[in-house]
C-alpha atoms as a PDB file:
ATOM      1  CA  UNK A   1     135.919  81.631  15.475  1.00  0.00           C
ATOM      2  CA  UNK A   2     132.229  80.780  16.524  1.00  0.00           C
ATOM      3  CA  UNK A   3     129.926  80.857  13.934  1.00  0.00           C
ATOM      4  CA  UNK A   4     126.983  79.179  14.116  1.00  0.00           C
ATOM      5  CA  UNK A   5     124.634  78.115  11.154  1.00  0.00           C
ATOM      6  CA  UNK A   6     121.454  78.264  12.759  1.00  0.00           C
ATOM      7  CA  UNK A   7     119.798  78.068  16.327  1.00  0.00           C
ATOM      8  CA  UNK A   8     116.783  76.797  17.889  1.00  0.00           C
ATOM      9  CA  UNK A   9     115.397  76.622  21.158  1.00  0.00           C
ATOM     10  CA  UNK A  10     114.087  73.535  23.009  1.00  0.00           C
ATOM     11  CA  UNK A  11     112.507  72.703  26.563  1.00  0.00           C
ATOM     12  CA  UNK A  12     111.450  69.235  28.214  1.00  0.00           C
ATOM     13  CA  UNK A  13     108.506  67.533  28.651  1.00  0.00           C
ATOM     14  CA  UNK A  14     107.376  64.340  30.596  1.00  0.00           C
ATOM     15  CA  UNK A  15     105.112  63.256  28.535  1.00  0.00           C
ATOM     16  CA  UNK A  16     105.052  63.455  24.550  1.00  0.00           C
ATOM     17  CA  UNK A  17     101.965  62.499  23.705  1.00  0.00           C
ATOM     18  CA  UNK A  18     100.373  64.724  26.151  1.00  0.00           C
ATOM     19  CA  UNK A  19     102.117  67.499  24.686  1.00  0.00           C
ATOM     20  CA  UNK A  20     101.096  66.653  21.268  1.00  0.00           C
ATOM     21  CA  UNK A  21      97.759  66.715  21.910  1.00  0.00           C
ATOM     22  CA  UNK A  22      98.198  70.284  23.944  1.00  0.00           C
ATOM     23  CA  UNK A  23     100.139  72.026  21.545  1.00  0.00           C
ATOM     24  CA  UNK A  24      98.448  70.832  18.266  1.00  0.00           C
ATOM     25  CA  UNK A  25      95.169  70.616  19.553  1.00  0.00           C
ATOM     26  CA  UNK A  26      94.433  72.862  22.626  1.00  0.00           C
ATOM     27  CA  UNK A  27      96.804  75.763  20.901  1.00  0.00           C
ATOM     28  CA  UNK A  28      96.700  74.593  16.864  1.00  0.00           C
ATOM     29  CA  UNK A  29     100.161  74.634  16.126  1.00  0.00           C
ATOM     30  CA  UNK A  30     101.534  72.487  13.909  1.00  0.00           C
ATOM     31  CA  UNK A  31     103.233  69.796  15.636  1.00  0.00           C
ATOM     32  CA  UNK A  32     105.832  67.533  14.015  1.00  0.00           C
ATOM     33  CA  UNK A  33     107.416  64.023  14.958  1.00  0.00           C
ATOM     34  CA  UNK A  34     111.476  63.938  15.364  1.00  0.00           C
ATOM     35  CA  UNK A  35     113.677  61.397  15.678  1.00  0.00           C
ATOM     36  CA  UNK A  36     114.360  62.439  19.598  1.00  0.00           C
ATOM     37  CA  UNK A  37     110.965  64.583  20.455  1.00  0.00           C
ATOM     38  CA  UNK A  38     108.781  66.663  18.638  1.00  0.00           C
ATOM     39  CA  UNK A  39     109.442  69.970  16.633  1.00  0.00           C
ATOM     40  CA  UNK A  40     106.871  72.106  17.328  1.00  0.00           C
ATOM     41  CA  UNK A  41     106.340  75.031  14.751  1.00  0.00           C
ATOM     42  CA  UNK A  42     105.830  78.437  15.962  1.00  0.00           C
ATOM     43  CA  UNK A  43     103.414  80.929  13.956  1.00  0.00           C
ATOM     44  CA  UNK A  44     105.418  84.182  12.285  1.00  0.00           C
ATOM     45  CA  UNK A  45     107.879  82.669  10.094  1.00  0.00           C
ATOM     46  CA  UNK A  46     109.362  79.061  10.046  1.00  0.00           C
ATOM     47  CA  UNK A  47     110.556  79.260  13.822  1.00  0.00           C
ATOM     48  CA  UNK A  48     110.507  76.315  15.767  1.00  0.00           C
ATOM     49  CA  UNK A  49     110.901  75.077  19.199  1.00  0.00           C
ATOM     50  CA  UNK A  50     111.983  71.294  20.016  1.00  0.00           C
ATOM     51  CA  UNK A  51     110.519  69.614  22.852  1.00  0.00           C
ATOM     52  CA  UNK A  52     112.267  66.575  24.174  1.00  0.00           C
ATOM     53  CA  UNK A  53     111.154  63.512  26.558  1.00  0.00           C
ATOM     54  CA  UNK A  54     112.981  64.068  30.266  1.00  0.00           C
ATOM     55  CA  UNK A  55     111.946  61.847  32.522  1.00  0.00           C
ATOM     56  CA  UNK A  56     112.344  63.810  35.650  1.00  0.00           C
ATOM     57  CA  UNK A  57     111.537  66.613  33.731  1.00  0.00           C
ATOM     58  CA  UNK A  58     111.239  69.471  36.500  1.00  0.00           C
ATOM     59  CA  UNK A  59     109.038  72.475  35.033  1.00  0.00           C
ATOM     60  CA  UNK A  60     110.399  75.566  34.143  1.00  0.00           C
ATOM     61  CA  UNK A  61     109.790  77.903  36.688  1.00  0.00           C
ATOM     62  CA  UNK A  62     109.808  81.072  34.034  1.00  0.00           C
ATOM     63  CA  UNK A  63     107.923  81.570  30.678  1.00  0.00           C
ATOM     64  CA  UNK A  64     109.307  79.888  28.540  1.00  0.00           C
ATOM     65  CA  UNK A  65     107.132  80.893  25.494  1.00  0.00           C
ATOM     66  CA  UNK A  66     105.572  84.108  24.601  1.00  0.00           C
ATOM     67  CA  UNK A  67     102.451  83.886  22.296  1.00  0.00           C
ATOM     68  CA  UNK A  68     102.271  87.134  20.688  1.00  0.00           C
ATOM     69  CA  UNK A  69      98.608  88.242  19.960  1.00  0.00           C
ATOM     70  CA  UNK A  70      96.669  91.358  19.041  1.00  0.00           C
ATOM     71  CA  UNK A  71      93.839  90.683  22.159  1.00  0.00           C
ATOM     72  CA  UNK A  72      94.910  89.559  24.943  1.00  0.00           C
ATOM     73  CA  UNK A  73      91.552  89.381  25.865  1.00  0.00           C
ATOM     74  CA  UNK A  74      90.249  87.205  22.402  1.00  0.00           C
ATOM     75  CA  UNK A  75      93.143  85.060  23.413  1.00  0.00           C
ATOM     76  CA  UNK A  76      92.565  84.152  27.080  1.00  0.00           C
ATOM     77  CA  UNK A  77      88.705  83.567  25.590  1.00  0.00           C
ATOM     78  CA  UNK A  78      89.334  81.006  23.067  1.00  0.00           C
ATOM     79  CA  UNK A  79      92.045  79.141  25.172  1.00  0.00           C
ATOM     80  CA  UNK A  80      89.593  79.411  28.006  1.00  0.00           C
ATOM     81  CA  UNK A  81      87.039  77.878  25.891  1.00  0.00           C
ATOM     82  CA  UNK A  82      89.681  75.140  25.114  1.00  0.00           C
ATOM     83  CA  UNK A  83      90.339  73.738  28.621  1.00  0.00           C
ATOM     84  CA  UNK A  84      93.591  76.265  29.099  1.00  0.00           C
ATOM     85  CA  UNK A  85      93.432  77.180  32.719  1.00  0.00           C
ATOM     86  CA  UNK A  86      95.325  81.073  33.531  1.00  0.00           C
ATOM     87  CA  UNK A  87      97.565  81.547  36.408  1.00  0.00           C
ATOM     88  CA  UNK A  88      97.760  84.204  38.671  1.00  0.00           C
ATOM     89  CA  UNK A  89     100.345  84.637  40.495  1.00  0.00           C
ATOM     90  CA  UNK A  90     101.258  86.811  44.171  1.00  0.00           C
ATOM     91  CA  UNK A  91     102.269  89.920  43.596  1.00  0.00           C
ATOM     92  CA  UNK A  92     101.387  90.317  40.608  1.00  0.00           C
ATOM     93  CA  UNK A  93      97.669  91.513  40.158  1.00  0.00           C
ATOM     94  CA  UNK A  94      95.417  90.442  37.610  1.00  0.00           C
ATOM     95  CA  UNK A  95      91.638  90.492  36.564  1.00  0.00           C
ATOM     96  CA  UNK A  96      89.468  87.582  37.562  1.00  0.00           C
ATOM     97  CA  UNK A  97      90.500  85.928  34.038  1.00  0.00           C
ATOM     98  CA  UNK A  98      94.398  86.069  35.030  1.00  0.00           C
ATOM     99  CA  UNK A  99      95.278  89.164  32.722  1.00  0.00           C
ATOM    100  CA  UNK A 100      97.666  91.650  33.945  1.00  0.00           C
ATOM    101  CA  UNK A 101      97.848  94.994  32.647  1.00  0.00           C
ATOM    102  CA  UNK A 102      99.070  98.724  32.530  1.00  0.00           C
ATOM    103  CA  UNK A 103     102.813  97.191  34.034  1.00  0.00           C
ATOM    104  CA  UNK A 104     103.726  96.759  30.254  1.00  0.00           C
ATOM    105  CA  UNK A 105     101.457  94.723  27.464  1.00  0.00           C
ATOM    106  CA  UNK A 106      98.824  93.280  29.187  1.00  0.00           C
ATOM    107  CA  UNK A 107      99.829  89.523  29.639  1.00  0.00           C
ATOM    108  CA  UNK A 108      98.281  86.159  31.009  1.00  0.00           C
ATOM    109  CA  UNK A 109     100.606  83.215  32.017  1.00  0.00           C
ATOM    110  CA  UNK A 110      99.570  79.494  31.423  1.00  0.00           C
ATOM    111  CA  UNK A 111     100.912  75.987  31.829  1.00  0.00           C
ATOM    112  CA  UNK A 112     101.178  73.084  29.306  1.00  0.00           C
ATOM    113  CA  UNK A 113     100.440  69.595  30.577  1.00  0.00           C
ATOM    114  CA  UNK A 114     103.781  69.394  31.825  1.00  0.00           C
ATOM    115  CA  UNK A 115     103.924  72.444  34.094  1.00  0.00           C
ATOM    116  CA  UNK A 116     106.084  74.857  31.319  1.00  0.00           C
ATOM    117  CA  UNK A 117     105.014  78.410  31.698  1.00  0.00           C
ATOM    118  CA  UNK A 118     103.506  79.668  28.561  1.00  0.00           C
ATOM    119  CA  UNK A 119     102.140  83.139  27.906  1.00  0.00           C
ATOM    120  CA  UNK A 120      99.966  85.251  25.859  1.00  0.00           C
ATOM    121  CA  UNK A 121     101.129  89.041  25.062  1.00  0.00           C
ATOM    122  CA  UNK A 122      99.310  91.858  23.417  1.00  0.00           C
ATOM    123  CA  UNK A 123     101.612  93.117  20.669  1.00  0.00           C
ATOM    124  CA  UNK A 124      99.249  94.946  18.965  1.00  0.00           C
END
């Protein structure tokens, strides 16, 4: 019978140290070395999220991480502020600062340094 311990998620990166420097800086996570990658620690309770070295790492081509926040707008601010470029994308329409809304929580879609689509959501 399957029955797993635990789980965890993980994604690829091309470049480590880039995505150090993204995730603990640019965003403020707390980022931790691993034997293979890095373990990157999500906020709200002792998740994480390991991100491992792929060479011909190919970017995800779907969010692959929600941040959950209680502004959407505060959040695409500060990150703005922080060098995070948002994405629009067609179809979908957004303000001039990439946030869609009334479709669901209002929502903003960026990329780490390796292409990975990353998100911030209004939960509140």
């Amino acid at each position: 019978m399957f029955q797993p311990k635990g789980a965890f998620s993980g994604f690829s990166v091309n470049d480590l140290q880039q995505a150090r420097e993204f995730y603990s800086s640019t965003l403020g996570l707390r980022v931790e070395d691993d034997p293979v990658g890095l373990s990157l620690n999500l906020p709200g309770g002792g998740r994480a999220v390991f991100l491992y070295p792929k060479p011909d790492h190919q970017p995800a081509t779907f969010t692959i991480l929600n941040f959950e926040v209680d502004s959407v707008d505060e959040a695409v601010d500060e990150l703005t502020n922080r060098g995070v470029r948002f994405e629009r994308y067609e179809g979908i329409p957004a303000d001039a600062r990439g946030i869609v809304r009334g479709n669901g929580p209002s929502i903003a879609w960026f990329k780490d340094p390796a292409g990975n689509i990353l998100s911030v959501i209004e939960t509140a």
